[in-house]
Every structure is written in C-alpha cells, then in structure tokens.
N, C-alpha and C. Protein backbone atom coordinates (compact mmCIF):
# COMPACT_ATOMS: atom_id res chain seq x y z
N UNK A 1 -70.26 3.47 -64.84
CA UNK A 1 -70.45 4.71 -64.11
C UNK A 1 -69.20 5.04 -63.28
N UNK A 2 -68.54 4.32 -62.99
CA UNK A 2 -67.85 4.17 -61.74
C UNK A 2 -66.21 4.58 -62.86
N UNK A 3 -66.59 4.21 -63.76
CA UNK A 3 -64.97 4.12 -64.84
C UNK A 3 -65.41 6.03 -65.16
N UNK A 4 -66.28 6.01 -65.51
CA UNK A 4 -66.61 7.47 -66.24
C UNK A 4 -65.59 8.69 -65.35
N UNK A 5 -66.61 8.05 -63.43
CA UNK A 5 -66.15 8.96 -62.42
C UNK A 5 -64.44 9.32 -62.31
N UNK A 6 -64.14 7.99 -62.22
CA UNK A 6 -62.36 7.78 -62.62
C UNK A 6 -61.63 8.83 -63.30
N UNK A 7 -62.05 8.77 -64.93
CA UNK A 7 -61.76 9.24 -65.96
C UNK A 7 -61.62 11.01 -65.35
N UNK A 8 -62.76 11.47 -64.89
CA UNK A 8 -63.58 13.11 -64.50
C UNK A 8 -62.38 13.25 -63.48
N UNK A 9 -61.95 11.95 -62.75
CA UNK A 9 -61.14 12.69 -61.98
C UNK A 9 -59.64 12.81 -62.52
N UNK A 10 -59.39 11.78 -62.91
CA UNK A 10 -58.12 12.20 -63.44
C UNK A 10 -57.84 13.44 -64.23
N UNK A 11 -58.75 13.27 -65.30
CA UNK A 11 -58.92 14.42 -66.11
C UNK A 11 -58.25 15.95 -65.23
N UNK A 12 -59.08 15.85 -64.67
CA UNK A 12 -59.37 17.43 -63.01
C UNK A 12 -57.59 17.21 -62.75
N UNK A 13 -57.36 16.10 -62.36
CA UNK A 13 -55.70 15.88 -61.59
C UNK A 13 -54.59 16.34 -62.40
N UNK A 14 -55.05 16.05 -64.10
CA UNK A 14 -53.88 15.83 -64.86
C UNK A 14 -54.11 17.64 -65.76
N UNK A 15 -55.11 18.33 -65.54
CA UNK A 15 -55.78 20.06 -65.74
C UNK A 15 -54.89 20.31 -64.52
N UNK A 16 -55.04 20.01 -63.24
CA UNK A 16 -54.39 21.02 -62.26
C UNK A 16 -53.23 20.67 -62.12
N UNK A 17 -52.37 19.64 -62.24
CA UNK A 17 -50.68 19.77 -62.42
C UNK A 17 -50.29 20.57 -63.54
N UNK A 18 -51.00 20.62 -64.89
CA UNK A 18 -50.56 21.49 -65.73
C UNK A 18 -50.54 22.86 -65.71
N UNK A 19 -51.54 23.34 -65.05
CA UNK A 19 -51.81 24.69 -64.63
C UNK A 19 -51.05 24.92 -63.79
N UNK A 20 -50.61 24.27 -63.01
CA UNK A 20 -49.48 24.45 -61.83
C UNK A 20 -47.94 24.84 -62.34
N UNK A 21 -47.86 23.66 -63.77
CA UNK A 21 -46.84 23.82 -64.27
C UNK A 21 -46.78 25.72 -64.71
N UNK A 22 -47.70 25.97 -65.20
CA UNK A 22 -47.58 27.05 -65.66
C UNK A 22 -47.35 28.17 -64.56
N UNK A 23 -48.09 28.11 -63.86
CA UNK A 23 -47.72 28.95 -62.57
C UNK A 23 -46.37 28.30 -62.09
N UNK A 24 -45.52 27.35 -62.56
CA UNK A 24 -43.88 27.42 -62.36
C UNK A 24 -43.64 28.15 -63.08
N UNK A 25 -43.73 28.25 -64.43
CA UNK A 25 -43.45 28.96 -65.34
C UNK A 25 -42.89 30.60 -64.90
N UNK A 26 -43.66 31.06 -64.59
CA UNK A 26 -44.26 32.09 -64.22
C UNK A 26 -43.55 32.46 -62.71
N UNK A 27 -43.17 31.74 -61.93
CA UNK A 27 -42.58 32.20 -60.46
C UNK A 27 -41.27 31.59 -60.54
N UNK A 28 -40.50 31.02 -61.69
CA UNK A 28 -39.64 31.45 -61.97
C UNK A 28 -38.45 31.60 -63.24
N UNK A 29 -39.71 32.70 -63.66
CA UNK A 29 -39.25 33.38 -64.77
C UNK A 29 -37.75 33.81 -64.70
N UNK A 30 -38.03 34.82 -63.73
CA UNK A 30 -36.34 35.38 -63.66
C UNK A 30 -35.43 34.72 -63.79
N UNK A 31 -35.34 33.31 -63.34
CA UNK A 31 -34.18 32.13 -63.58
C UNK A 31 -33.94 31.10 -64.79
N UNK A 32 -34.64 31.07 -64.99
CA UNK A 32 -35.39 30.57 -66.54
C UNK A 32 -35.09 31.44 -67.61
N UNK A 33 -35.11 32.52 -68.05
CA UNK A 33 -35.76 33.11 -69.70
C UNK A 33 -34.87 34.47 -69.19
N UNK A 34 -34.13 34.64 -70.32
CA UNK A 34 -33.08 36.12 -70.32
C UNK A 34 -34.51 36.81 -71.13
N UNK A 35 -34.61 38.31 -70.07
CA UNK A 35 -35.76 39.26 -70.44
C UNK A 35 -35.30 40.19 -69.87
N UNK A 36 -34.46 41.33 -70.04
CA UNK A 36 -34.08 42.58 -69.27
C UNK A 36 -35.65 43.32 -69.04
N UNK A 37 -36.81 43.14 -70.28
CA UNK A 37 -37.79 44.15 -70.03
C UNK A 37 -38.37 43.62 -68.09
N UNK A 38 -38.50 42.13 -68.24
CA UNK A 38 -39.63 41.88 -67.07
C UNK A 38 -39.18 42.82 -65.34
N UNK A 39 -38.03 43.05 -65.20
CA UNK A 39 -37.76 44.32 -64.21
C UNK A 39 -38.26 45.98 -64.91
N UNK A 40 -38.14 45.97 -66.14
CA UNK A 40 -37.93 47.24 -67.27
C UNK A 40 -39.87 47.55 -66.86
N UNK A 41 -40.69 46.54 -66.87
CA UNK A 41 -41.96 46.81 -66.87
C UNK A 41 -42.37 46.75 -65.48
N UNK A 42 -41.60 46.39 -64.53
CA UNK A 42 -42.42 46.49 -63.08
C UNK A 42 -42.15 47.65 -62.36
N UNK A 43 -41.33 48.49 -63.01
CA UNK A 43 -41.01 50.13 -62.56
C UNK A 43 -41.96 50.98 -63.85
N UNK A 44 -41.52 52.11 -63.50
CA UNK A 44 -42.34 53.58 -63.98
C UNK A 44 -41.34 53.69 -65.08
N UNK A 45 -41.59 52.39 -66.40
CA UNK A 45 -41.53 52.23 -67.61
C UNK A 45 -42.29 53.47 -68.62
N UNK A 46 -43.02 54.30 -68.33
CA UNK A 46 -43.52 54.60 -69.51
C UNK A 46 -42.64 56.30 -70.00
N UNK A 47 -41.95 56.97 -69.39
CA UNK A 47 -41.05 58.16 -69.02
C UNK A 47 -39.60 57.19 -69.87
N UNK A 48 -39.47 56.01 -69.67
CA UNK A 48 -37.33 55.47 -69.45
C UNK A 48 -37.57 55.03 -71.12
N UNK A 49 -35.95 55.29 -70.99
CA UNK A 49 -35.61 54.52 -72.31
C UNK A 49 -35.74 52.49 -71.90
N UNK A 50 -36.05 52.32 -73.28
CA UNK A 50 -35.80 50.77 -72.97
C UNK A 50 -34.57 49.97 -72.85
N UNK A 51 -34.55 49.15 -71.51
CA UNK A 51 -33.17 48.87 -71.45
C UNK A 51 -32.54 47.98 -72.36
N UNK A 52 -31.25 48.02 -72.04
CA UNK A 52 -30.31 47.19 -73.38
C UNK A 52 -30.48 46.06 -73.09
N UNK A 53 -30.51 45.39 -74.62
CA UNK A 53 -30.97 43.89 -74.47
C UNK A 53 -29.99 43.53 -75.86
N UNK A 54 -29.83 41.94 -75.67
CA UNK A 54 -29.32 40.92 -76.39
C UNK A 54 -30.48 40.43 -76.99
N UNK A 55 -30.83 40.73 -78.91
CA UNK A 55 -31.79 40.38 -79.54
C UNK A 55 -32.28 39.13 -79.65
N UNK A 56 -30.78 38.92 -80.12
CA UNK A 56 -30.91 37.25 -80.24
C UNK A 56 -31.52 36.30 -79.51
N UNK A 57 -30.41 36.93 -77.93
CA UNK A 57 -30.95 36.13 -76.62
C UNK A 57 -32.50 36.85 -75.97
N UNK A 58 -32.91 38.09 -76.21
CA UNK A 58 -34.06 38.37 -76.45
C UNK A 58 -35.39 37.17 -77.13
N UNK A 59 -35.10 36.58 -78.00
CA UNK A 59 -35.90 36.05 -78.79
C UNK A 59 -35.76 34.68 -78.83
N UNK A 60 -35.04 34.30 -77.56
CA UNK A 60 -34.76 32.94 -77.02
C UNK A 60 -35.80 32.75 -76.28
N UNK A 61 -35.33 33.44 -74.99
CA UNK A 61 -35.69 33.94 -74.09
C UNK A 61 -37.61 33.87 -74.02
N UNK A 62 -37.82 34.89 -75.07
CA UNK A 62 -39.31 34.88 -75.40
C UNK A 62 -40.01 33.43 -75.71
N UNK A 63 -39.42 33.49 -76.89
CA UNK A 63 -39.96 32.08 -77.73
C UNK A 63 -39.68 30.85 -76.88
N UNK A 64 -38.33 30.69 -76.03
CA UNK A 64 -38.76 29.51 -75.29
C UNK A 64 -40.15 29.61 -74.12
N UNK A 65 -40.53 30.79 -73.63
CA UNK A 65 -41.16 30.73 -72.88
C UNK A 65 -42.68 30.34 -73.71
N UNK A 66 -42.66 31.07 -74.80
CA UNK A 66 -43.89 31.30 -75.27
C UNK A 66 -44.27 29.59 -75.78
N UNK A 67 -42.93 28.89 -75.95
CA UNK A 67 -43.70 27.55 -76.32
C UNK A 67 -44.01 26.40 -75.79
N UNK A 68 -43.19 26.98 -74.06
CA UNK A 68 -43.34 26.21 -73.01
C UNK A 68 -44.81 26.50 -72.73
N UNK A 69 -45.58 27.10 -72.76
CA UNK A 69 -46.47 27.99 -72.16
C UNK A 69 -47.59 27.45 -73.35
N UNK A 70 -46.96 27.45 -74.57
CA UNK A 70 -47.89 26.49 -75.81
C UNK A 70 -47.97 25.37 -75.60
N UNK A 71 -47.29 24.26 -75.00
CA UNK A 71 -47.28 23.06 -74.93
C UNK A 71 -47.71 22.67 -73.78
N UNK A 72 -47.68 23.41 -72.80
CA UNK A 72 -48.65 23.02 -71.51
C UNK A 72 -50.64 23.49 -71.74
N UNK A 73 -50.58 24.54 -72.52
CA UNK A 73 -51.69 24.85 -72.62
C UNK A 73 -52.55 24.11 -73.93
N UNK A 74 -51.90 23.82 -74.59
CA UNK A 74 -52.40 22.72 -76.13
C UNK A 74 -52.96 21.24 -75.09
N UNK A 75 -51.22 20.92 -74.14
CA UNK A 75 -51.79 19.99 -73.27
C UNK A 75 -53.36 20.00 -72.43
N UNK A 76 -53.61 21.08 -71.85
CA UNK A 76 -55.15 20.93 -71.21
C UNK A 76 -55.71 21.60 -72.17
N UNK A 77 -55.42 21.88 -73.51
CA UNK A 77 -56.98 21.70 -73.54
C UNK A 77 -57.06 20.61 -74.58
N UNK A 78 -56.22 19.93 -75.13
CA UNK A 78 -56.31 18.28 -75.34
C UNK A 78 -57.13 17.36 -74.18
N UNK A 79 -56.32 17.78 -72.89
CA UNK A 79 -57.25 17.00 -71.90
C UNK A 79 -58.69 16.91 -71.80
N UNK A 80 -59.09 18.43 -72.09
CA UNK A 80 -60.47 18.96 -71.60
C UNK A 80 -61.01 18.24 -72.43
N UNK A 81 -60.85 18.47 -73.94
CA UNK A 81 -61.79 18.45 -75.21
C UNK A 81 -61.55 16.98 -75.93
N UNK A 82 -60.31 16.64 -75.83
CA UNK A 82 -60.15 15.28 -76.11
C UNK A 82 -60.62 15.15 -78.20
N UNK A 83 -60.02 16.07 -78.98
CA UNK A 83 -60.97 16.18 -79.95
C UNK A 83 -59.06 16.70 -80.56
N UNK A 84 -59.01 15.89 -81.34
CA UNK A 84 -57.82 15.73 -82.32
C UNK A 84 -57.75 16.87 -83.24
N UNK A 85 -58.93 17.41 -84.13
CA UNK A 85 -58.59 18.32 -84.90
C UNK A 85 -59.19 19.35 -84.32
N UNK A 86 -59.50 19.54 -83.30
CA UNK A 86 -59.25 20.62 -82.21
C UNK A 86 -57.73 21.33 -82.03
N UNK A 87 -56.86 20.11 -81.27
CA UNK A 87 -55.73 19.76 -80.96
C UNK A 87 -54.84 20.88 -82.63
N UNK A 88 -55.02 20.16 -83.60
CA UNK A 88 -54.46 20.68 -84.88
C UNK A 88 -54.82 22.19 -84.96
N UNK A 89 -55.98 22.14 -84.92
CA UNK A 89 -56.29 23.96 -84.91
C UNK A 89 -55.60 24.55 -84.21
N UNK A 90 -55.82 24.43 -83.00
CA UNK A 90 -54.86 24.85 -81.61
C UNK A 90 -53.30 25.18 -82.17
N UNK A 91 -52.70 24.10 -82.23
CA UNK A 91 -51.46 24.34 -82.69
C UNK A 91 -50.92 25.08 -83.88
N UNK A 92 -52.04 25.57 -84.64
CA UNK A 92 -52.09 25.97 -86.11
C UNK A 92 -52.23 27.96 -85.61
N UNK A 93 -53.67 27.80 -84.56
CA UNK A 93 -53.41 29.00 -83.93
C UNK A 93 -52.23 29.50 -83.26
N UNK A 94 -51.82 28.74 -82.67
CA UNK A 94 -50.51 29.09 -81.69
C UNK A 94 -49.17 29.62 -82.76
N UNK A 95 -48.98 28.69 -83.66
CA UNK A 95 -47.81 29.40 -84.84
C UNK A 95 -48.39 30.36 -85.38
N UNK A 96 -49.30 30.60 -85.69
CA UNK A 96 -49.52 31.95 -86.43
C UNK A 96 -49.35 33.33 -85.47
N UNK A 97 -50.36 33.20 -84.33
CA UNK A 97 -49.89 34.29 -82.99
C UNK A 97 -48.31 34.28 -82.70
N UNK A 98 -47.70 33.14 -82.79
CA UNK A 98 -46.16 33.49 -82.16
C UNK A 98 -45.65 34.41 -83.50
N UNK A 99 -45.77 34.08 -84.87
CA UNK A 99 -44.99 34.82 -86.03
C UNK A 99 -45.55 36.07 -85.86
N UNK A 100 -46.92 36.39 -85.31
CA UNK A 100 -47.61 37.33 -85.43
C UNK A 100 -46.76 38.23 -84.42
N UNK A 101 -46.98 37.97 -83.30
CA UNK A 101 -46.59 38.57 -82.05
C UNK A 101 -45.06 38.71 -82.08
N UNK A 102 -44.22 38.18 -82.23
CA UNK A 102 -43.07 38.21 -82.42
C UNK A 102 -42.70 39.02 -82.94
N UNK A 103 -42.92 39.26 -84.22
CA UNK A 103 -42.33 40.19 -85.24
C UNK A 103 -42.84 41.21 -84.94
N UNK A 104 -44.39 41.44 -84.35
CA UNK A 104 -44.56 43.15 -84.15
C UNK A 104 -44.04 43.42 -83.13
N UNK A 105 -43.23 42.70 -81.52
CA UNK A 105 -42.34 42.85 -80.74
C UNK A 105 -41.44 43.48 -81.05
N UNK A 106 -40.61 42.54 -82.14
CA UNK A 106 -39.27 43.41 -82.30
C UNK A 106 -39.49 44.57 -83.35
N UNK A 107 -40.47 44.45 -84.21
CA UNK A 107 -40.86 46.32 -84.88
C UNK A 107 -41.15 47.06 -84.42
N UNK A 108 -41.68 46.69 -83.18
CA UNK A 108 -41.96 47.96 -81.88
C UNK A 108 -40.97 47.99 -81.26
N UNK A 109 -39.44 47.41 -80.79
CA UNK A 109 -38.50 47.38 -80.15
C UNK A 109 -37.74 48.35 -81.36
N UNK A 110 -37.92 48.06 -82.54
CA UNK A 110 -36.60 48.95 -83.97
C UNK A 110 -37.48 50.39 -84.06
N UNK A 111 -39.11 50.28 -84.24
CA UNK A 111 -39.04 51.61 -85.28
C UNK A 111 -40.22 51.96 -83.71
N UNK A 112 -41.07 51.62 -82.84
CA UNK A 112 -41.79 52.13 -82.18
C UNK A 112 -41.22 52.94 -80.68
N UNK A 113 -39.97 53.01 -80.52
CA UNK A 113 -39.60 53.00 -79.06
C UNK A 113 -39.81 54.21 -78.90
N UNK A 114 -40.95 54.99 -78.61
CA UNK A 114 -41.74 55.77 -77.95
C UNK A 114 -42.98 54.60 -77.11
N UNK A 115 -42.99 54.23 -77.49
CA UNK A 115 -44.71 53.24 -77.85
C UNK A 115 -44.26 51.72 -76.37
N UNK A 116 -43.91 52.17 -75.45
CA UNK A 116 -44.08 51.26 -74.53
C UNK A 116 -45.02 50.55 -74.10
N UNK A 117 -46.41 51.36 -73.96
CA UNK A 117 -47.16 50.59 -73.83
C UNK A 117 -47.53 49.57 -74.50
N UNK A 118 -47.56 50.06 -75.69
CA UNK A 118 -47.98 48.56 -76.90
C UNK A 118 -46.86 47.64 -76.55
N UNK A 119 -45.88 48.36 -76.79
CA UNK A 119 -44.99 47.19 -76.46
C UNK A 119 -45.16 45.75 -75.31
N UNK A 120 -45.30 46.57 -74.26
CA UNK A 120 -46.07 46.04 -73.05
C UNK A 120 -47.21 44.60 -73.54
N UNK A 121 -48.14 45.26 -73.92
CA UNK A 121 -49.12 44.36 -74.41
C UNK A 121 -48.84 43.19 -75.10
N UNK A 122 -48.01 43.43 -76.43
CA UNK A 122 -47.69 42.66 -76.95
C UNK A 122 -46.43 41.54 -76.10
N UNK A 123 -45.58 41.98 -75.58
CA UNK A 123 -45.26 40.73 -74.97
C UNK A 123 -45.45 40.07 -73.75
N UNK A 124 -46.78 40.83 -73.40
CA UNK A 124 -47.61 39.93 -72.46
C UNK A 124 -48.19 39.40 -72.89
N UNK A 125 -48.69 38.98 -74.41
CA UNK A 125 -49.43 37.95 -74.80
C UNK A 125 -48.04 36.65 -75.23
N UNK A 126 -47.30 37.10 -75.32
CA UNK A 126 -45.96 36.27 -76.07
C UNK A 126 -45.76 35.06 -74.43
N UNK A 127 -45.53 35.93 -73.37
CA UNK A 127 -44.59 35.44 -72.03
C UNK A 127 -45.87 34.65 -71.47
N UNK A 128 -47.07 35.33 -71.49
CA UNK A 128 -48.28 34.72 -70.40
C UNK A 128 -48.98 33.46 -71.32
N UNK A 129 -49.86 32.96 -70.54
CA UNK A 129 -50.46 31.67 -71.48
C UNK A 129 -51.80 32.40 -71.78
N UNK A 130 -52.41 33.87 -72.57
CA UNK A 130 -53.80 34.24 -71.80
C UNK A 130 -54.30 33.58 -72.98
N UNK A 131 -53.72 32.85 -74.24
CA UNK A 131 -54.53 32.54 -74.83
C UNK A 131 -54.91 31.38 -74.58
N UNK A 132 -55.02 30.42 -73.42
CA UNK A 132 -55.64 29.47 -72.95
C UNK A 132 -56.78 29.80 -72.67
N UNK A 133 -56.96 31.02 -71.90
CA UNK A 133 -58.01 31.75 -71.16
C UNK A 133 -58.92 32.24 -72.27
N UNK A 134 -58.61 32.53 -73.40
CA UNK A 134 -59.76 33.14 -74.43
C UNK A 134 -59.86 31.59 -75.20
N UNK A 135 -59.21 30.57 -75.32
CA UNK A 135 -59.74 29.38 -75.87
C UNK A 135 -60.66 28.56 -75.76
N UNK A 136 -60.09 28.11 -74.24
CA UNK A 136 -60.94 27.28 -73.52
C UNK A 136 -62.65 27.71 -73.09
N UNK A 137 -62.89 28.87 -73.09
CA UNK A 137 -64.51 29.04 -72.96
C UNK A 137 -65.21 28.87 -74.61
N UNK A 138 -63.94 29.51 -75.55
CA UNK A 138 -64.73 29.50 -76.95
C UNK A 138 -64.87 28.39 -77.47
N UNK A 139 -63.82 27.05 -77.22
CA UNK A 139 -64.06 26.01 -77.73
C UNK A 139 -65.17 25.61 -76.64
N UNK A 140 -65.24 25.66 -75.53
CA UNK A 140 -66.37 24.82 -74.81
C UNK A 140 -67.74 25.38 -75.65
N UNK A 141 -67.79 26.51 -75.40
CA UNK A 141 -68.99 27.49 -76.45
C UNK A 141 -69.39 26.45 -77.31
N UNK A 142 -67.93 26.50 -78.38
CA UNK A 142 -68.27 25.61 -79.48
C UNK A 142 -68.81 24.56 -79.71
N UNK A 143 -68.55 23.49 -78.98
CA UNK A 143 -68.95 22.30 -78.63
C UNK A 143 -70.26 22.43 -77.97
N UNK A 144 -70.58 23.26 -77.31
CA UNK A 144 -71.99 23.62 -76.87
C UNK A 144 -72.71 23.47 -78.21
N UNK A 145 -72.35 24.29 -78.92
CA UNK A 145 -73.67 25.42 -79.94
C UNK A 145 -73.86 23.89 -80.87
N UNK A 146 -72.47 23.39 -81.03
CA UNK A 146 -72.97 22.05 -82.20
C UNK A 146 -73.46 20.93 -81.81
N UNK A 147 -73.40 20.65 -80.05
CA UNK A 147 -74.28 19.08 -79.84
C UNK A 147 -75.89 19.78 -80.04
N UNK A 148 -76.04 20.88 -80.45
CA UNK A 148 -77.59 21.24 -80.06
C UNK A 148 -77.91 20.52 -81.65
C-alpha cells in the first residue's frame, strides 16, 4: 500500500516538472525558436501583410518547437498511462499531425496569404502542446470504456 502511495506520488512530481517544462517552453519562446509571426500575431494581424521570414529558418524554428513540445508531452502521457503501445500510437499520431500541419503552414504561407486566420490556427497547433489536452482525456476515456 505504502509502495503504491510512493509510486501516485512520484508519478504527480515527475507530470508537474514536465508540464512546467512546457510552460518553459512557452515563456521563452522569443529566445529559443526564430518565428517573426509570434509578434506578427499579437498585433492587429488580420488587415497587414505577413512579415518577412527565413523559410528554412522558419521551419526550424517551428519543428524544433513542435518536437520539443512532442517529447515532453509523449513523456506524460507515458507517465500517466504507462501502456507501451499507447506510447507507439502517440508517436505515430504526432508524425502524421507534424507532416500534416506543416505542409498546410507553408501552403497557406505560398498560395493562402489572404487567409491569416487559418494560418493562425494552424500554427498554433504546430508551436502549442494542445494535442496533449485532446489526448490525455481520450486515452483516459479509453481505458475507462475497456476495463468495463
């Protein structure tokens, strides 16, 4: 009983440094990850042209964030679920959303640039971790619906 309690807590310790990590992530972006948009979107973006950017370093920039942000979040929910071909799915989801998301980024950066908002959207799913946030209740779900 006493090992179980242990385990529940660490578990909790080793979930909230990672989440923390991510909220580093995140406070300091600006120093971290070349993104001309993340100033480009906190003003009255939807009227301006989009500012000039380095593609290449554009898609550094992104993708390192997006896999820092994959590897902390694969991390808890490995922690949570503890379930290996969970873990594989996870990571199987995560490459397909980055090829996904990526490429309609920069087709909305070549042929959409009217279309800010989408734009918007789409690389707030690339920069943020939200697909932790739509995982983690569906796999718990999951694991619900099948011990029944």
């Amino acid at each position: 009983m006493e090992e179980r309690k242990n385990n529940r807590i660490n578990r909790g310790l080793t979930v909230t440094v990672l989440v923390l990590m991510l909220f580093a992530v995140r406070a300091f972006e600006d120093k971290l990850f070349y993104d001309p948009f993340l100033s480009y979107f906190k003003n009255d973006y939807l009227g301006g042209p989009f500012p000039k950017y380095d593609g290449f370093s554009l898609f550094l920039g992104l993708g390192s964030r997006y896999w820092i942000n994959t590897f902390l979040s694969v991390a808890i929910i490995y922690v949570l679920f503890k379930d290996r071909s969970l873990l594989y799915f996870t990571i199987g989801l995560y490459v397909f959303f980055f090829v996904l998301l990526i490429a309609a980024f920069f087709a909305l950066l070549h042929f959409e640039s009217k279309n800010a908002f989408l734009l918007f959207y789409t690389r707030r799913f690339l920069i943020q971790p939200l697909f932790l946030l739509l995982f983690v209740p569906a796999f718990y779900y999951q694991r619900r619906i099948s011990k029944k």
